[in-house]
N, C-alpha and C. Protein backbone atom coordinates (compact mmCIF):
# COMPACT_ATOMS: atom_id res chain seq x y z
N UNK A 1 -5.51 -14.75 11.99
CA UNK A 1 -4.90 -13.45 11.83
C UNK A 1 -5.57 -12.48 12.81
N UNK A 2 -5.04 -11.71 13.73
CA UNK A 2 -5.25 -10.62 14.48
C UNK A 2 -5.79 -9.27 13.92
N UNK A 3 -6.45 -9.11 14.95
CA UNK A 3 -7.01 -7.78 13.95
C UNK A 3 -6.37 -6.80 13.81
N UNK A 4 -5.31 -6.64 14.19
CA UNK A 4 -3.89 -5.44 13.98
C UNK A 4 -2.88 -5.75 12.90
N UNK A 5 -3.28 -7.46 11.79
CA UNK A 5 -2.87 -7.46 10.76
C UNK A 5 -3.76 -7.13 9.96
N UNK A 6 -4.99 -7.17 9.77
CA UNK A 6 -6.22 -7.57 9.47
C UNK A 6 -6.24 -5.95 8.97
N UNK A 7 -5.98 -5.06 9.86
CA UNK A 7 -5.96 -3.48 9.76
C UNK A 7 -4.51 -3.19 8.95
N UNK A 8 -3.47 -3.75 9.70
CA UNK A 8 -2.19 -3.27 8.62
C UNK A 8 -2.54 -3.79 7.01
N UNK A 9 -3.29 -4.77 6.90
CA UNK A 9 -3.12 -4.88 5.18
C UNK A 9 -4.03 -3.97 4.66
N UNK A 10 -5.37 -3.80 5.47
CA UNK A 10 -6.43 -3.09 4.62
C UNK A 10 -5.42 -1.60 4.44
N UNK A 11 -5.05 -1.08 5.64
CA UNK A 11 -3.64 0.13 5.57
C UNK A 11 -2.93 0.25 4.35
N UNK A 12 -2.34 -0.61 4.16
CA UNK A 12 -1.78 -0.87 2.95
C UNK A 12 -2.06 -0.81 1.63
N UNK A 13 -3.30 -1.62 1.61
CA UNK A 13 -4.15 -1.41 0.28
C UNK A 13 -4.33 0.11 0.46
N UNK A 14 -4.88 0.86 1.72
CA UNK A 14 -5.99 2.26 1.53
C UNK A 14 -4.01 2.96 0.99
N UNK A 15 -2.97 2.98 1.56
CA UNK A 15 -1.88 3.71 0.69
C UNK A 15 -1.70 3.36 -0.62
N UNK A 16 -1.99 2.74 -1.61
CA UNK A 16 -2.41 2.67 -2.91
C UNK A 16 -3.62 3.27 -3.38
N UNK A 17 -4.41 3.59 -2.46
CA UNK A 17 -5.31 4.63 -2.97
C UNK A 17 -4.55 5.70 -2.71
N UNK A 18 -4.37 6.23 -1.71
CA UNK A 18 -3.52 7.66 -1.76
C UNK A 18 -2.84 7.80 -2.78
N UNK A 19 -1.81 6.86 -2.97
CA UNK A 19 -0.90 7.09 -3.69
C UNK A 19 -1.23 7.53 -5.25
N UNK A 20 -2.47 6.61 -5.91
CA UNK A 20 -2.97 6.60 -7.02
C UNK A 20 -4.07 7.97 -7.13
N UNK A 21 -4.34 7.93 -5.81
CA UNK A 21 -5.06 9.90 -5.85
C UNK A 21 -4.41 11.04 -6.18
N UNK A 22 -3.33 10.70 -5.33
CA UNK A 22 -2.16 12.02 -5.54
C UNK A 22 -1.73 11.89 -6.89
N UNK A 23 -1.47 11.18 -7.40
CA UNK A 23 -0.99 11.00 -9.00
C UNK A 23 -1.98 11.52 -10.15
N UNK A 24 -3.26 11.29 -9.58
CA UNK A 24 -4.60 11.83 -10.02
C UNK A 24 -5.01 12.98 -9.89
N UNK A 25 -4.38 13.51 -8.97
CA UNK A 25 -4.59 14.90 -7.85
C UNK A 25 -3.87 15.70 -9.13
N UNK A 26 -2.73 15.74 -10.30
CA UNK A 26 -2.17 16.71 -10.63
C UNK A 26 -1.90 18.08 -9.44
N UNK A 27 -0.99 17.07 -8.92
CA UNK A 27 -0.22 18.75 -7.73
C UNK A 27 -1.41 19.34 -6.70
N UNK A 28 -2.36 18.23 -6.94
CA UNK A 28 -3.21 18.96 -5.99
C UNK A 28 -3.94 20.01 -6.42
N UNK A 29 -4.35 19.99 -7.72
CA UNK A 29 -5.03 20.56 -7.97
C UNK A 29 -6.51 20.30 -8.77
N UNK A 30 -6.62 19.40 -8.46
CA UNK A 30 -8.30 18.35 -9.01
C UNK A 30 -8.65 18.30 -7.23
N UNK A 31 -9.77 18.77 -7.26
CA UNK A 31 -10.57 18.02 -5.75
C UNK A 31 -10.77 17.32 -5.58
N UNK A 32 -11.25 16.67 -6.22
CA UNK A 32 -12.08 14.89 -6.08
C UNK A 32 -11.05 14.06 -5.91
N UNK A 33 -9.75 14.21 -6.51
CA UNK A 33 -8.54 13.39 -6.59
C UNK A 33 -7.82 13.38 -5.21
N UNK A 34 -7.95 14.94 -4.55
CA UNK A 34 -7.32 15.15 -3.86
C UNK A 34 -7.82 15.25 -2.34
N UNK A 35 -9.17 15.47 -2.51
CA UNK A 35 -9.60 14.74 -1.30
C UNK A 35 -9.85 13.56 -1.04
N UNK A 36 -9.76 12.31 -1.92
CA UNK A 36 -9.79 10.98 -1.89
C UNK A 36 -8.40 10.94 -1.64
N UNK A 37 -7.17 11.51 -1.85
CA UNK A 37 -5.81 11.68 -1.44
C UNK A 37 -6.08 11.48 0.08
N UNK A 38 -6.72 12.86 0.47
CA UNK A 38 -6.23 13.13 1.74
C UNK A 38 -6.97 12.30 3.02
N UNK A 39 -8.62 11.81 2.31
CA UNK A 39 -9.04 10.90 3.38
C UNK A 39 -8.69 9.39 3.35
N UNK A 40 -7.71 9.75 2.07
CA UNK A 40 -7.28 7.90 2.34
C UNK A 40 -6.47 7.85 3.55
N UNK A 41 -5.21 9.08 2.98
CA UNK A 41 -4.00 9.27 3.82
C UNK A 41 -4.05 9.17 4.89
N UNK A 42 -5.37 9.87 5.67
CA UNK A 42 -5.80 10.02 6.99
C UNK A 42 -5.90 8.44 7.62
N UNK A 43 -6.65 7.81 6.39
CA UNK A 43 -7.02 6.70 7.16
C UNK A 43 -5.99 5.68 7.08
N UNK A 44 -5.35 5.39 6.15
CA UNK A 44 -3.73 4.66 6.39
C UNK A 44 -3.15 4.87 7.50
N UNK A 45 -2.70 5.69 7.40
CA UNK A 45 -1.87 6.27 8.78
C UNK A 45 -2.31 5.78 10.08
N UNK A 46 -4.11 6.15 9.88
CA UNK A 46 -4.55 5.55 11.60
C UNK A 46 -4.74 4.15 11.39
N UNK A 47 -4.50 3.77 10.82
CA UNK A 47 -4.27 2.11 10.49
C UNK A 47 -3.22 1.79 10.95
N UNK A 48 -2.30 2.33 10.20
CA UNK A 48 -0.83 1.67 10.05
C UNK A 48 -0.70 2.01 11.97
N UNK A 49 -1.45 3.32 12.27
CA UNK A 49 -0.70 3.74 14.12
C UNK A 49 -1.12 2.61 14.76
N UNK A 50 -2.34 2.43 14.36
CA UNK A 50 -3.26 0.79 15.21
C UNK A 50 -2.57 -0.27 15.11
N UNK A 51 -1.95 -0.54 14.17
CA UNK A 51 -0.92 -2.20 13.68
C UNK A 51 -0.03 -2.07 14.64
N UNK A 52 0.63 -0.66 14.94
CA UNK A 52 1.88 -0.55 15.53
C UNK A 52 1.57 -0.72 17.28
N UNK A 53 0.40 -1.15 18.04
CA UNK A 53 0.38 -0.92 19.09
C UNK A 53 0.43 -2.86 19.45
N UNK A 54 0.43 -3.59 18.14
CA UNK A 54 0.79 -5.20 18.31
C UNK A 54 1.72 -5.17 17.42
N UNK A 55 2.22 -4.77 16.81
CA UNK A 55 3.08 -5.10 15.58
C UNK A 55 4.60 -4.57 15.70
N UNK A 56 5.65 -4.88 15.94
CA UNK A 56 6.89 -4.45 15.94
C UNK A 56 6.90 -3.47 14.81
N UNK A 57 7.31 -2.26 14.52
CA UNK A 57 7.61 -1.34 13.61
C UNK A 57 8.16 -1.64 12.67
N UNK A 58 9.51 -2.61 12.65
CA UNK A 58 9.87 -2.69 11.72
C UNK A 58 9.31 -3.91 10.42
N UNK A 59 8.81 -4.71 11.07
CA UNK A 59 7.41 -5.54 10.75
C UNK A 59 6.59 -4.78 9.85
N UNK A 60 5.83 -4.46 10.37
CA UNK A 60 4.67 -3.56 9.89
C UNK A 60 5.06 -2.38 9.05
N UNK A 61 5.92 -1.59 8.98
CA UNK A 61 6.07 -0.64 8.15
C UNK A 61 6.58 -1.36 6.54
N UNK A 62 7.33 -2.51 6.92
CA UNK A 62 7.84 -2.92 5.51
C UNK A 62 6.51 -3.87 5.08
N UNK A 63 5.91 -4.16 5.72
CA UNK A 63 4.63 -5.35 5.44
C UNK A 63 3.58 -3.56 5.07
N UNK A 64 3.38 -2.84 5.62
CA UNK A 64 2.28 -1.48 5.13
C UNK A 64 2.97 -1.38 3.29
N UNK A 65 3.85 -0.49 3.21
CA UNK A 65 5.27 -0.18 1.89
C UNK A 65 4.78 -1.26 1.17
N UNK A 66 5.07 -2.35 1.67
CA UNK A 66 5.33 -3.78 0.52
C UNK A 66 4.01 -3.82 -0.21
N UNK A 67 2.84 -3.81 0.35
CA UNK A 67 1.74 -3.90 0.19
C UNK A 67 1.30 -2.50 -0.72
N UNK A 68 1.34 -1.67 -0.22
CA UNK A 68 1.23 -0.16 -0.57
C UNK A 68 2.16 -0.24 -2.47
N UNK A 69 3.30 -0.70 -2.56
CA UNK A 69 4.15 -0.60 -3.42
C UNK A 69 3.48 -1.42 -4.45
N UNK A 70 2.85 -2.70 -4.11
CA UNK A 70 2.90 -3.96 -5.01
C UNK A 70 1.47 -3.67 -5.68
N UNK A 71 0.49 -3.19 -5.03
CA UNK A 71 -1.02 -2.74 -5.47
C UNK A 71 -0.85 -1.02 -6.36
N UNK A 72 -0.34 -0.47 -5.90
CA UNK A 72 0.18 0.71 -6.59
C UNK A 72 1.13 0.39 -7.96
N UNK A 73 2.05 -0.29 -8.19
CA UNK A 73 2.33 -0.88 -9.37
C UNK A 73 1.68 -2.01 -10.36
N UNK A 74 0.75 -2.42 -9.49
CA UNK A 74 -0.08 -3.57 -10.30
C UNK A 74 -1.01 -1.91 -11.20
N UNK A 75 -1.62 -1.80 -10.04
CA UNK A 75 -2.81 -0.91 -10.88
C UNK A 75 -2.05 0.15 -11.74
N UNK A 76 -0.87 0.62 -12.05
CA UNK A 76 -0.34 1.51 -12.81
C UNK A 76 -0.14 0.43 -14.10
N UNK A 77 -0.11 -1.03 -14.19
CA UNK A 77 0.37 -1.45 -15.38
C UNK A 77 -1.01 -2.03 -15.78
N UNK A 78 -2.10 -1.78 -14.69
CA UNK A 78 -3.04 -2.43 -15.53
C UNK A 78 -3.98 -1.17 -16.24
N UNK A 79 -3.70 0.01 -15.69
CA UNK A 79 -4.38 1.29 -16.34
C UNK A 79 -3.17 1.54 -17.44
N UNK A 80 -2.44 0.90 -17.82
CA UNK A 80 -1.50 1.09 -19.11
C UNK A 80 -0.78 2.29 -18.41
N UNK A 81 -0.38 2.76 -16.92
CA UNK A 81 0.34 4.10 -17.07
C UNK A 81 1.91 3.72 -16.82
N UNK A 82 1.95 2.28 -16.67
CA UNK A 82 3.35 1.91 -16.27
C UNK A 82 3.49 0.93 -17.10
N UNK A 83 4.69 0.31 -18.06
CA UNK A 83 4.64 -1.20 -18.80
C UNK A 83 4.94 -2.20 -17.64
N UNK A 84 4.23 -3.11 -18.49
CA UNK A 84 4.41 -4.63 -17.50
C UNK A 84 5.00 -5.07 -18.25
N UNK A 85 5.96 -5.78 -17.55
CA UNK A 85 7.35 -6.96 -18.64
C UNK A 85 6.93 -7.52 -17.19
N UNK A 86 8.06 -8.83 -17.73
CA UNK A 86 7.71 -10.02 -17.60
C UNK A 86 8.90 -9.93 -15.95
N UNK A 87 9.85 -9.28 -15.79
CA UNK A 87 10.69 -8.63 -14.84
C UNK A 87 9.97 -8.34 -13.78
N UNK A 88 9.55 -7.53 -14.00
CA UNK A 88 8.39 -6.23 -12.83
C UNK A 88 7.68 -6.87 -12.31
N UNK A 89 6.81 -7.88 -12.94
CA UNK A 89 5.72 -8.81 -12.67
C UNK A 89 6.72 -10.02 -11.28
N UNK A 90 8.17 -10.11 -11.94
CA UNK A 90 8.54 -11.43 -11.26
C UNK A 90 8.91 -10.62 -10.33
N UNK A 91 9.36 -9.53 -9.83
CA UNK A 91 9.95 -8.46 -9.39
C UNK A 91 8.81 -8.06 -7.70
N UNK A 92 7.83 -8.62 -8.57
CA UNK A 92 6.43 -7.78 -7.49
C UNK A 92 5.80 -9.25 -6.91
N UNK A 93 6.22 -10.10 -7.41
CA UNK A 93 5.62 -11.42 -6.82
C UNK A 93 6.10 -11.77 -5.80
N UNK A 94 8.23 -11.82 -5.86
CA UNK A 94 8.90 -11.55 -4.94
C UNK A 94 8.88 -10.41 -3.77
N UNK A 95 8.26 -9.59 -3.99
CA UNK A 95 7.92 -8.51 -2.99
C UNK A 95 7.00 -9.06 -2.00
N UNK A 96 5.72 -9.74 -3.07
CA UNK A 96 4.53 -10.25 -2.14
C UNK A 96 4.86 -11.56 -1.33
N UNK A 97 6.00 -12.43 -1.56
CA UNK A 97 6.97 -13.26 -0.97
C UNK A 97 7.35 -12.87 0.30
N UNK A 98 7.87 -11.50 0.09
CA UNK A 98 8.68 -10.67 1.35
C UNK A 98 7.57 -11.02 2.43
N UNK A 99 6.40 -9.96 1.57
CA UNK A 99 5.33 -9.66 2.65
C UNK A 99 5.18 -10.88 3.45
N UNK A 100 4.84 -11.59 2.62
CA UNK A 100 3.91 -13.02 3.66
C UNK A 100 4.87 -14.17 4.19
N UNK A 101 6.34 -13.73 4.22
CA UNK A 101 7.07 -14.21 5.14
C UNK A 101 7.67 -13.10 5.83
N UNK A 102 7.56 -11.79 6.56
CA UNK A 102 6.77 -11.23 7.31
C UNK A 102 6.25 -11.15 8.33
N UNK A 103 4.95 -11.85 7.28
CA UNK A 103 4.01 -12.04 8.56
C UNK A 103 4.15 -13.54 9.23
N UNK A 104 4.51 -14.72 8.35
CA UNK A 104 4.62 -16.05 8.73
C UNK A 104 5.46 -16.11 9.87
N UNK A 105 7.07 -15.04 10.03
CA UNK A 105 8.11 -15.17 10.78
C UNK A 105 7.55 -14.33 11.88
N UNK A 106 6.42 -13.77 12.28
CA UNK A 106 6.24 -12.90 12.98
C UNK A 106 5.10 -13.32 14.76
């Protein structure tokens, strides 16, 4: 694996922190929430820009999302803030399917 995937997944994971900050953030108004928001954000982004200088865009943005989506819903059903059925679970496995054919076709 190249280090411009190597960076798009860690990317990915760091947008599930954002994402789970901002949710934490209440509107942006907790600090701690919301500056762990904003230096994740920062650093996704220069991730995800780095993937994109080997990585076809449309590649990489759905492989960043997919990743970003599937860790952001795991950790919402495992902090009890989202239910897990048995759907969602098969729902997100297939996602992680997407991802890593993806990268296999790529």
């Amino acid at each position: 694996m190249s280090l411009a995937w190597i960076v798009l997944v860690l990317s990915g994971m760091l947008e599930a922190v954002w994402a789970t900050a901002l949710d934490a953030s209440k509107g942006l108004r907790r600090f701690r929430p919301s500056a762990l928001f904003v230096v994740s954000l920062v650093a996704s982004m220069a991730g995800l820009s780095f993937a994109l200088e080997e990585i076809p865009v449309g590649t990489a943005y759905a492989v960043w999302v997919g990743i970003g989506a599937v860790l952001t819903a795991a950790w919402a059903m495992i902090t009890r803030k989202d239910r897990a059925t048995v759907l969602r679970v098969a729902l997100l496995i297939g996602l992680i399917g997407c991802v890593v054919g993806l990268k296999a076709v790529s």
